[in-house]
PDB file of N, CA and C in Angstrom:
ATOM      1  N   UNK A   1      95.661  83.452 121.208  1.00  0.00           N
ATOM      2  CA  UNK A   1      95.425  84.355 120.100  1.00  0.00           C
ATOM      3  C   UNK A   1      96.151  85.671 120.364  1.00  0.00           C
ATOM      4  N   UNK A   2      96.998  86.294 119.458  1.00  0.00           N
ATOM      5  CA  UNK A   2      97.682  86.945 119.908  1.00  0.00           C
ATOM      6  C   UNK A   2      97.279  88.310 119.740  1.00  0.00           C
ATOM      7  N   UNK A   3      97.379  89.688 120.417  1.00  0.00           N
ATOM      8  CA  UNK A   3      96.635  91.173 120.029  1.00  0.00           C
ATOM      9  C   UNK A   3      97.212  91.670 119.421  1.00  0.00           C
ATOM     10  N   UNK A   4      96.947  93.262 119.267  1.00  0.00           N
ATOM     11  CA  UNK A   4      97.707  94.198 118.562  1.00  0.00           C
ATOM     12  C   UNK A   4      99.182  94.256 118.642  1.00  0.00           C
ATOM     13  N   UNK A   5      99.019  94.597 119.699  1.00  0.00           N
ATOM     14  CA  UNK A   5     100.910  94.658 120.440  1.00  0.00           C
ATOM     15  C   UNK A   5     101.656  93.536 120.094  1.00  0.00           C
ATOM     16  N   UNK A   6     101.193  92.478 120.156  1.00  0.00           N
ATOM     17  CA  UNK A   6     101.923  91.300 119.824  1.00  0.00           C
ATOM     18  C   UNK A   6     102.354  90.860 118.314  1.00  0.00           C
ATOM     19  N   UNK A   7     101.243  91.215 117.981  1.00  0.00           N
ATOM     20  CA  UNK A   7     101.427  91.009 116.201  1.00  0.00           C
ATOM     21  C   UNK A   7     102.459  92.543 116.431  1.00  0.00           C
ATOM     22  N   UNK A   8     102.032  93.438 116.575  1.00  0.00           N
ATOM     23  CA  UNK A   8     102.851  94.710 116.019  1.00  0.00           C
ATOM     24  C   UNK A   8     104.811  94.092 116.050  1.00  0.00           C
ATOM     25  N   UNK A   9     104.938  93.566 117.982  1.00  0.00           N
ATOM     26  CA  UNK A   9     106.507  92.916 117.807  1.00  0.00           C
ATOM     27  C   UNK A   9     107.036  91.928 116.798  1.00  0.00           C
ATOM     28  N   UNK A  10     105.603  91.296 116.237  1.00  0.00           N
ATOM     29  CA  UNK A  10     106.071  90.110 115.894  1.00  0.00           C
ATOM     30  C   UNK A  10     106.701  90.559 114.371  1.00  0.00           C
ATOM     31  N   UNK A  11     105.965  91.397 113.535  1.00  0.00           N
ATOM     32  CA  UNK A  11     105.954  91.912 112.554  1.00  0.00           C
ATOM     33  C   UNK A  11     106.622  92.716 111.877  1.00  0.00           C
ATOM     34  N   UNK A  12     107.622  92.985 111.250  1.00  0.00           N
ATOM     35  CA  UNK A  12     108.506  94.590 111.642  1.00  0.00           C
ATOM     36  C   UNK A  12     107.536  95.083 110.033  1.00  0.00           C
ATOM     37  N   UNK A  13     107.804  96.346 110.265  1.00  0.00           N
ATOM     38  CA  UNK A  13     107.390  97.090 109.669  1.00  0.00           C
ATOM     39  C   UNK A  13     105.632  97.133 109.331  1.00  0.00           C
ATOM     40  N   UNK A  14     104.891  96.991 110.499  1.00  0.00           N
ATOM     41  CA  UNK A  14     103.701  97.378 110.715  1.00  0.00           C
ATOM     42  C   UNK A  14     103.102  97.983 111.875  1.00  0.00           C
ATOM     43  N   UNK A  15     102.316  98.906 110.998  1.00  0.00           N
ATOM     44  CA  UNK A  15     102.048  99.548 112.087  1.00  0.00           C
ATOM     45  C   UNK A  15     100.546  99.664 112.847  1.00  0.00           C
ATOM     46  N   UNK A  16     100.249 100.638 113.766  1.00  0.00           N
ATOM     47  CA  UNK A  16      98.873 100.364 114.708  1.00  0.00           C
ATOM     48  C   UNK A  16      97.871 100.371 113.305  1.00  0.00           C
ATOM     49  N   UNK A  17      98.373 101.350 112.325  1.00  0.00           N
ATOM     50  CA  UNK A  17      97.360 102.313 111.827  1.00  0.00           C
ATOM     51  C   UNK A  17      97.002 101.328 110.552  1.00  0.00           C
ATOM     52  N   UNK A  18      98.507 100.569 109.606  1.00  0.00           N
ATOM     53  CA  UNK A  18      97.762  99.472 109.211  1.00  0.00           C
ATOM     54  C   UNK A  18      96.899  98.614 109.563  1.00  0.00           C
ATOM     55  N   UNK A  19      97.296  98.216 110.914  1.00  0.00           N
ATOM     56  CA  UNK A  19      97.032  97.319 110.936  1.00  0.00           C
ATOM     57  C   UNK A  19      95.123  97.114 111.514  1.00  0.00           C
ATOM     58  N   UNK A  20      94.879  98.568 111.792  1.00  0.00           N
ATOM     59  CA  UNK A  20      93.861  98.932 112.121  1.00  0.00           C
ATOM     60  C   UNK A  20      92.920  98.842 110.742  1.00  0.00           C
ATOM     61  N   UNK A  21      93.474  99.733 109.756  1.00  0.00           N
ATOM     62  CA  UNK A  21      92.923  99.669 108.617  1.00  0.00           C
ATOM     63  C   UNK A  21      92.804  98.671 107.871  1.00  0.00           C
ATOM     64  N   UNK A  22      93.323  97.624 107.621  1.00  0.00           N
ATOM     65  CA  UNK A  22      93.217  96.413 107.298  1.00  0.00           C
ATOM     66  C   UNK A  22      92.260  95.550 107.636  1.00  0.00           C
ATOM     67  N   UNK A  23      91.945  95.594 109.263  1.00  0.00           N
ATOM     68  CA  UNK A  23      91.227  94.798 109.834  1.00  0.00           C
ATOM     69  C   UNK A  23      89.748  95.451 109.747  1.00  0.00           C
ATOM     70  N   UNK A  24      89.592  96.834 109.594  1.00  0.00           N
ATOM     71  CA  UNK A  24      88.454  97.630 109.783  1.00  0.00           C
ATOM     72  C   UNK A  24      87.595  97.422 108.115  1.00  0.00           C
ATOM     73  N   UNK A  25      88.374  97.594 107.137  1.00  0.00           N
ATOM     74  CA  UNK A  25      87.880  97.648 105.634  1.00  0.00           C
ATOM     75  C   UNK A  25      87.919  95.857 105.429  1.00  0.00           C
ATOM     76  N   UNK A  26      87.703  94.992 106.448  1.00  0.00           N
ATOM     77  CA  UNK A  26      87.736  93.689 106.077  1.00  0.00           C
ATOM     78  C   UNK A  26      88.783  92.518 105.415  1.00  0.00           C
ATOM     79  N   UNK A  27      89.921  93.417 105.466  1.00  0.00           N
ATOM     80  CA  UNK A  27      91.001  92.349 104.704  1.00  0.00           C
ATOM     81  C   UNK A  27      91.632  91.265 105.558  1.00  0.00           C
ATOM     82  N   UNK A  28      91.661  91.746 106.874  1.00  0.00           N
ATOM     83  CA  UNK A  28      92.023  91.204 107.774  1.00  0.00           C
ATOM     84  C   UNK A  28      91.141  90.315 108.730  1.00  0.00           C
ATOM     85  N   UNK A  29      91.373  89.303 109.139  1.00  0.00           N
ATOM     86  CA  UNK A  29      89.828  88.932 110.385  1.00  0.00           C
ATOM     87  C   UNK A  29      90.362  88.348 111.774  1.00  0.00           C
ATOM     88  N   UNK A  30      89.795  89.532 112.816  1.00  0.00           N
ATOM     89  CA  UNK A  30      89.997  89.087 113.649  1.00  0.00           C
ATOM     90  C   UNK A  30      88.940  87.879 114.029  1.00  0.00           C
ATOM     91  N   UNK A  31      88.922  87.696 115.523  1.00  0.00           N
ATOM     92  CA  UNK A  31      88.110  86.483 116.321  1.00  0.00           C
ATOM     93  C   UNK A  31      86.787  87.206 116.270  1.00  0.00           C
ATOM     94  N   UNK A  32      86.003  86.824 116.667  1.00  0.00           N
ATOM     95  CA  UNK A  32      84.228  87.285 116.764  1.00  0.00           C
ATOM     96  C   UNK A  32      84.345  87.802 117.915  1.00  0.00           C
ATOM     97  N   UNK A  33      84.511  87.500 118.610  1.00  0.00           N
ATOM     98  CA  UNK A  33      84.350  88.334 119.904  1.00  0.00           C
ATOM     99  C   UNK A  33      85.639  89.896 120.144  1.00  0.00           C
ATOM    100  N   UNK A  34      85.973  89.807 119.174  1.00  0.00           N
ATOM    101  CA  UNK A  34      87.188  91.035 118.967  1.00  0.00           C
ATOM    102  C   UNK A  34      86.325  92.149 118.185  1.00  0.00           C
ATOM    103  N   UNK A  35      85.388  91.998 117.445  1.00  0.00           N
ATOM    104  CA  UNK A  35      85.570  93.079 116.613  1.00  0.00           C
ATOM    105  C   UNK A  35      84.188  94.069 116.654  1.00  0.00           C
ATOM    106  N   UNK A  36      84.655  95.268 115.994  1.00  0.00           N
ATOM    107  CA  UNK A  36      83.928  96.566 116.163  1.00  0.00           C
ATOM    108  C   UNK A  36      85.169  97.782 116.912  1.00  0.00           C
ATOM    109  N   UNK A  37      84.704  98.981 117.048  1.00  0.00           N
ATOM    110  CA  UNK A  37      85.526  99.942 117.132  1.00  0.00           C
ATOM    111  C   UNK A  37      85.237  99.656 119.296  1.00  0.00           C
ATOM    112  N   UNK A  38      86.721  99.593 119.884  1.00  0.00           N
ATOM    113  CA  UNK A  38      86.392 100.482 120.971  1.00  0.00           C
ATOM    114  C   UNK A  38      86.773  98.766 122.215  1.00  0.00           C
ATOM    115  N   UNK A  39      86.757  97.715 120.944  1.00  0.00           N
ATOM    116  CA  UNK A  39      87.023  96.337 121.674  1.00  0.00           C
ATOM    117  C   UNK A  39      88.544  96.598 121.679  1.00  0.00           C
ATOM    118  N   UNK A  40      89.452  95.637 122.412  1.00  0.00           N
ATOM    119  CA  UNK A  40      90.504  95.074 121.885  1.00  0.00           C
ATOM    120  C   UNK A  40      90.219  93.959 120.940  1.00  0.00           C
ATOM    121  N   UNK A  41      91.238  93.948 119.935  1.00  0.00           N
ATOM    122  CA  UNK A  41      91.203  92.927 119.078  1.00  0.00           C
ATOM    123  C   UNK A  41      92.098  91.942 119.050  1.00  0.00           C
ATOM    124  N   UNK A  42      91.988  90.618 119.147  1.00  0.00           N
ATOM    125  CA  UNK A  42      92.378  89.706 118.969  1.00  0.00           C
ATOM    126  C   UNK A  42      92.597  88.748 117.305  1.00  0.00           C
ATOM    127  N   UNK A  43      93.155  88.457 117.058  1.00  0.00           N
ATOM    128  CA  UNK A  43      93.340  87.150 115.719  1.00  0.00           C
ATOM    129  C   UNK A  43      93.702  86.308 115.763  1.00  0.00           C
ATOM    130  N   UNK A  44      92.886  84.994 115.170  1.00  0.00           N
ATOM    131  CA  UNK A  44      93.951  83.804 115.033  1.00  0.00           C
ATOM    132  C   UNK A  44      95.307  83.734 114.693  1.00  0.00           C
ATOM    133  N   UNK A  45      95.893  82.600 115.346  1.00  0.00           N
ATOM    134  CA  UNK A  45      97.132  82.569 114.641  1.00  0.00           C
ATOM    135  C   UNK A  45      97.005  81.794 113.619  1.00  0.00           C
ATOM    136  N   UNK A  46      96.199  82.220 112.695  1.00  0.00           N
ATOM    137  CA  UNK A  46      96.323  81.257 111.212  1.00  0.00           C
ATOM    138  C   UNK A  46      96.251  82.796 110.080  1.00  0.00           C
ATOM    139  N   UNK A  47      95.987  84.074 110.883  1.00  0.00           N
ATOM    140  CA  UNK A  47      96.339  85.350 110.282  1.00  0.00           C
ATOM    141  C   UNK A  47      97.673  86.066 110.327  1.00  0.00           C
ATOM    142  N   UNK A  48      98.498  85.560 111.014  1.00  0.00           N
ATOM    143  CA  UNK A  48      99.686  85.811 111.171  1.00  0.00           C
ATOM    144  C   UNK A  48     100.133  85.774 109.841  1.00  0.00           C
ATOM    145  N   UNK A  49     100.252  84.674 109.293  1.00  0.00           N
ATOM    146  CA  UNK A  49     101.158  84.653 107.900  1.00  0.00           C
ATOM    147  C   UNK A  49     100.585  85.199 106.944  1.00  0.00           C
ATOM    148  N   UNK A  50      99.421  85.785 107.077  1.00  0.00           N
ATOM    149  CA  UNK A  50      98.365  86.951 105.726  1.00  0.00           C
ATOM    150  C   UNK A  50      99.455  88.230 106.243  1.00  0.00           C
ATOM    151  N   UNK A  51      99.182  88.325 107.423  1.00  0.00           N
ATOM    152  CA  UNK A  51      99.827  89.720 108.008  1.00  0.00           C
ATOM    153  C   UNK A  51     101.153  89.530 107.600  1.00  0.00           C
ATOM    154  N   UNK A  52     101.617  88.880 107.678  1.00  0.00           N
ATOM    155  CA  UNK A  52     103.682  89.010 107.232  1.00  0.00           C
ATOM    156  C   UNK A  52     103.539  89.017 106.182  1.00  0.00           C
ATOM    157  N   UNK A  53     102.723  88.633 105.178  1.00  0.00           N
ATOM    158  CA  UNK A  53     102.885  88.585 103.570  1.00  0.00           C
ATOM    159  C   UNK A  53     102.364  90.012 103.199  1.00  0.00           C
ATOM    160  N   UNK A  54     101.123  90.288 103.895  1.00  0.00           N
ATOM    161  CA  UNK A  54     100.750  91.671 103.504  1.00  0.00           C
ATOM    162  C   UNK A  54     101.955  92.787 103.323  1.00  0.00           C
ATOM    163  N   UNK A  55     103.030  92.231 104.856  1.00  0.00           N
ATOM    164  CA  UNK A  55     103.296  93.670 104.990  1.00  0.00           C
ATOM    165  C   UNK A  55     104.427  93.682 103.689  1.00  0.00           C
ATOM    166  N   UNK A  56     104.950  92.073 103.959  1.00  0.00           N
ATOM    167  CA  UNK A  56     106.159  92.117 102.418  1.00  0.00           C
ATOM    168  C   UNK A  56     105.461  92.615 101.349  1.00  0.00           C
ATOM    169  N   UNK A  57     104.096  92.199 100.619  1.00  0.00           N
ATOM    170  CA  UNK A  57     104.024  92.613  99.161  1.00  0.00           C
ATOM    171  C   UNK A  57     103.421  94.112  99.134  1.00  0.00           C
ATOM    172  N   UNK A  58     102.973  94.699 100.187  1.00  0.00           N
ATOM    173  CA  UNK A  58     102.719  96.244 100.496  1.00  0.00           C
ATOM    174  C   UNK A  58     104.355  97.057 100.475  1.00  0.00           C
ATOM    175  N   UNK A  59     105.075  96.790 101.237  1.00  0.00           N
ATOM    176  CA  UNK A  59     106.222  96.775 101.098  1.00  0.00           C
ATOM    177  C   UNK A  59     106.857  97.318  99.502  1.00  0.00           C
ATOM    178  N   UNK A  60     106.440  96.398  98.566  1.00  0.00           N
ATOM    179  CA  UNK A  60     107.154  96.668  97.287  1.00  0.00           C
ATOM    180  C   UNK A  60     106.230  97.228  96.154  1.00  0.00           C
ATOM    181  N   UNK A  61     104.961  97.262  97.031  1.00  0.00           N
ATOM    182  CA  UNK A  61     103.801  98.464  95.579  1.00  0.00           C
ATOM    183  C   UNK A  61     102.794  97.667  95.616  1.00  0.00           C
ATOM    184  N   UNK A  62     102.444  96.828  96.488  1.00  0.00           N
ATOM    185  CA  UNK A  62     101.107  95.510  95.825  1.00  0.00           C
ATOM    186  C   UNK A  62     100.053  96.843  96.614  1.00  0.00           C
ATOM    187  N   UNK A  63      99.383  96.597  96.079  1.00  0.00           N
ATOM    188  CA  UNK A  63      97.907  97.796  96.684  1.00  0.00           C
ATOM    189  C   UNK A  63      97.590  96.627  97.801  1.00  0.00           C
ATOM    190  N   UNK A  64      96.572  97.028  99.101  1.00  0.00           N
ATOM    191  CA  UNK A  64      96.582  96.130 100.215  1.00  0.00           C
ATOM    192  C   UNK A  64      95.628  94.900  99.520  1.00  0.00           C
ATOM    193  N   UNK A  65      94.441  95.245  98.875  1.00  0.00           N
ATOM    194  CA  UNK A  65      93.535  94.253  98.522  1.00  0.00           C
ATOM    195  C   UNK A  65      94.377  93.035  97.508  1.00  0.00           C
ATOM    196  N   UNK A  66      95.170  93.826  97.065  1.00  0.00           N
ATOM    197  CA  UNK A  66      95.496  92.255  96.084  1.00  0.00           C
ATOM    198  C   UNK A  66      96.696  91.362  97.038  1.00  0.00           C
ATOM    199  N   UNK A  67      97.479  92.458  97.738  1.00  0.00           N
ATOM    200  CA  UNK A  67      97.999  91.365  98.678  1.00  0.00           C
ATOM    201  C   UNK A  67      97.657  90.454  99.658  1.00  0.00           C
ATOM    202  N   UNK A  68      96.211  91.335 100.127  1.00  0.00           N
ATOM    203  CA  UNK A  68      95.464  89.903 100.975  1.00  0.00           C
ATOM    204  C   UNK A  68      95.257  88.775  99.925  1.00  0.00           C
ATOM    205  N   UNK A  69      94.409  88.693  98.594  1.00  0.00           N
ATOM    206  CA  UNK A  69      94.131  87.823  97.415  1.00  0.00           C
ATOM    207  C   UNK A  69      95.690  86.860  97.694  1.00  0.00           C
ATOM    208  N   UNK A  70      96.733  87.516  97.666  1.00  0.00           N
ATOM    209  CA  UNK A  70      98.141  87.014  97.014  1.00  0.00           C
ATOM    210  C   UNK A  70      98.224  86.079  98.746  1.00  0.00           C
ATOM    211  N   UNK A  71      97.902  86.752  99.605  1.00  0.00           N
ATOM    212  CA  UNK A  71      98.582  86.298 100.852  1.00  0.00           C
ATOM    213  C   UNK A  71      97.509  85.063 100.918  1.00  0.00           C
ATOM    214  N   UNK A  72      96.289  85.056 100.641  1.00  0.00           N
ATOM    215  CA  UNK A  72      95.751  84.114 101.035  1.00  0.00           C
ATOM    216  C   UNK A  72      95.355  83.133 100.147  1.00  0.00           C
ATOM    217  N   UNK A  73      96.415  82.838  98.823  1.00  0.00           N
ATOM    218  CA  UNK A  73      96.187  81.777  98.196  1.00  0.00           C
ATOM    219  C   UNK A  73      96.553  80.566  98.190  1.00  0.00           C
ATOM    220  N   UNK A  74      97.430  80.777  99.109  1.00  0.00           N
ATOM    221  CA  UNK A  74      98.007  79.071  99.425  1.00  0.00           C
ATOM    222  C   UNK A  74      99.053  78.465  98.636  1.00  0.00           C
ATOM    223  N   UNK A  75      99.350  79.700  97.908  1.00  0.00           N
ATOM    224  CA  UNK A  75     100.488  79.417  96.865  1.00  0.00           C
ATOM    225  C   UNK A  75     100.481  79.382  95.155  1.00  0.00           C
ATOM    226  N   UNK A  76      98.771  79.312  95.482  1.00  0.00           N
ATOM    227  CA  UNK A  76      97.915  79.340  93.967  1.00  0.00           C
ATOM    228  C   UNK A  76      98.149  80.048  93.039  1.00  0.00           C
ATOM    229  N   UNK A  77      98.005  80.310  91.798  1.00  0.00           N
ATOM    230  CA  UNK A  77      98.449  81.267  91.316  1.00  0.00           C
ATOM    231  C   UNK A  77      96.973  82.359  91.413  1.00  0.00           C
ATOM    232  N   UNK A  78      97.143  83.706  91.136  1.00  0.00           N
ATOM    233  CA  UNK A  78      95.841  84.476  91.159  1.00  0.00           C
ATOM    234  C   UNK A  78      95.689  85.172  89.947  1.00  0.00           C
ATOM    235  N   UNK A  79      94.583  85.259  89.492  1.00  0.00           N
ATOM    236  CA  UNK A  79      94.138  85.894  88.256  1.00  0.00           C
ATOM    237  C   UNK A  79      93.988  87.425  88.448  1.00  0.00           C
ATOM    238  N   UNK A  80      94.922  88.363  87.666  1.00  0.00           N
ATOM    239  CA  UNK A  80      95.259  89.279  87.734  1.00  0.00           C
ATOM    240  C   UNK A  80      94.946  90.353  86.504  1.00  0.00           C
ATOM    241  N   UNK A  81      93.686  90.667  85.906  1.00  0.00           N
ATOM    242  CA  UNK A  81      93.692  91.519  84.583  1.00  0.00           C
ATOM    243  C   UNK A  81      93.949  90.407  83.286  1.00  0.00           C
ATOM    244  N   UNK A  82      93.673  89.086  83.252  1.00  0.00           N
ATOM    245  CA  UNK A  82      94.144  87.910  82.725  1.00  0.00           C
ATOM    246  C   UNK A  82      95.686  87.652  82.788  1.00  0.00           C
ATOM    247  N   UNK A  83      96.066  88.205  84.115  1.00  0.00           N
ATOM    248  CA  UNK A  83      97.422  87.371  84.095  1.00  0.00           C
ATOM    249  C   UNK A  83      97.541  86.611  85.312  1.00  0.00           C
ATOM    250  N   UNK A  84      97.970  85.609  85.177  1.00  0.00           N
ATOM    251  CA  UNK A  84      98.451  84.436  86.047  1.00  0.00           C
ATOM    252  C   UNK A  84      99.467  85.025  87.090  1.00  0.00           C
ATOM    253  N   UNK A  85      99.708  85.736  88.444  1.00  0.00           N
ATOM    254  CA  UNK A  85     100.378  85.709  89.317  1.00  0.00           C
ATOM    255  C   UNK A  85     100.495  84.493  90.375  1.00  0.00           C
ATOM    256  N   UNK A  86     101.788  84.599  90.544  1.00  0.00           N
ATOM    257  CA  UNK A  86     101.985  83.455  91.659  1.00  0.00           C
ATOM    258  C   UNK A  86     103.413  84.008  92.645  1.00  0.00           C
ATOM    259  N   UNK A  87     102.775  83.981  93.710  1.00  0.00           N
ATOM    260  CA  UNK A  87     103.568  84.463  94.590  1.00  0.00           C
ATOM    261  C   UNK A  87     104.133  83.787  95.511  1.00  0.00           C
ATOM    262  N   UNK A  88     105.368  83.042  95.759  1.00  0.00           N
ATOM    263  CA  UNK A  88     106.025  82.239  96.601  1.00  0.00           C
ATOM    264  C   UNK A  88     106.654  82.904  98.152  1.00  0.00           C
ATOM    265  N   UNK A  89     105.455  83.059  98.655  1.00  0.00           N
ATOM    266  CA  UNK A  89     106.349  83.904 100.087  1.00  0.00           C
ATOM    267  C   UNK A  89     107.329  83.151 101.528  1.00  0.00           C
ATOM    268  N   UNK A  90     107.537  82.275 100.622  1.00  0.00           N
ATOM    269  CA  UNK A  90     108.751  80.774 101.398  1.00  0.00           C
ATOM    270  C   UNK A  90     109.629  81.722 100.796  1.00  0.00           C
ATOM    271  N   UNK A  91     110.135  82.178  99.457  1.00  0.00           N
ATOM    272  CA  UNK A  91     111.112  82.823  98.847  1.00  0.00           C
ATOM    273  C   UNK A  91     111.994  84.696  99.905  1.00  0.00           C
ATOM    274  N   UNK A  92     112.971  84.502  99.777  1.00  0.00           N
ATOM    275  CA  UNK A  92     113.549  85.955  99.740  1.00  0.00           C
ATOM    276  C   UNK A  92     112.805  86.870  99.347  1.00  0.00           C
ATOM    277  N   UNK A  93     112.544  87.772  99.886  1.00  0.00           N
ATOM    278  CA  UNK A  93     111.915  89.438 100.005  1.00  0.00           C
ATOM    279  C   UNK A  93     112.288  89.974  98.840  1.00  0.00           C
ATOM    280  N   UNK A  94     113.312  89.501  98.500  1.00  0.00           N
ATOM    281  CA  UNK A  94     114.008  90.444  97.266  1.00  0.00           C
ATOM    282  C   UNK A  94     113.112  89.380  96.228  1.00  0.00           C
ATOM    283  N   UNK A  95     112.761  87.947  96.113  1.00  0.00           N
ATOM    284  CA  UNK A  95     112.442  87.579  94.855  1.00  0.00           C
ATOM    285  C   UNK A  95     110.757  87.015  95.137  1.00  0.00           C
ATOM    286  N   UNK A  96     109.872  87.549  95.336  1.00  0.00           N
ATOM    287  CA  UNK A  96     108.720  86.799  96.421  1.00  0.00           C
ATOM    288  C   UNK A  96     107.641  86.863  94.959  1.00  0.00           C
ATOM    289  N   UNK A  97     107.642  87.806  94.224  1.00  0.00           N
ATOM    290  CA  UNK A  97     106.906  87.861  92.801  1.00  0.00           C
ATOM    291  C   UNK A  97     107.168  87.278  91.703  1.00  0.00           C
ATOM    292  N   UNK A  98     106.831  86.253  90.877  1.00  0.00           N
ATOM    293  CA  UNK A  98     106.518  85.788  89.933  1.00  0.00           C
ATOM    294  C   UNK A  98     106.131  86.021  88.548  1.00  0.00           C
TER     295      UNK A  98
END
């Protein structure tokens, strides 16, 4: 399971402070035995690809909460104000919105 530091290399363009905040306001989940203020934190590696999608659709204006929704649909589309989003994050950075 990989930590902070590790996700931080793995990731470009994230940082301690996202990635702190993310995990603290619940969007993020680390392991059970990681969390609260003052632990190191640990995450599955099945959060890795929430975290790379986060940081792409944060990246281009997505507010963080709907990009976790977007990151963790599996490809689904998500109901958005009654609109149908679908976000393909297999796709180019430049075309990842729908």
């Amino acid at each position: 399971m990989p930590d902070a530091g590790q996700i931080l290399r793995r990731v470009p363009g994230l940082t301690l402070r996202k990635l702190d905040t993310w995990t603290t306001s619940g969007l993020l989940r680390p392991t059970a035995g990681s969390r609260g203020t003052g632990n190191r934190r640990e995450w599955p590696s099945s959060e890795l690809p929430v975290i790379e999608a986060m940081v792409r659709l944060t990246a281009i204006g997505i507010p963080p909460k709907l990009a976790e929704q977007l990151a963790r649909s599996g490809g689904e589309p998500v109901e958005i104000g009654g609109v149908s989003v679908h976000v393909d994050l297999a796709a180019s950075a430049d075309h990842a919105v729908a």
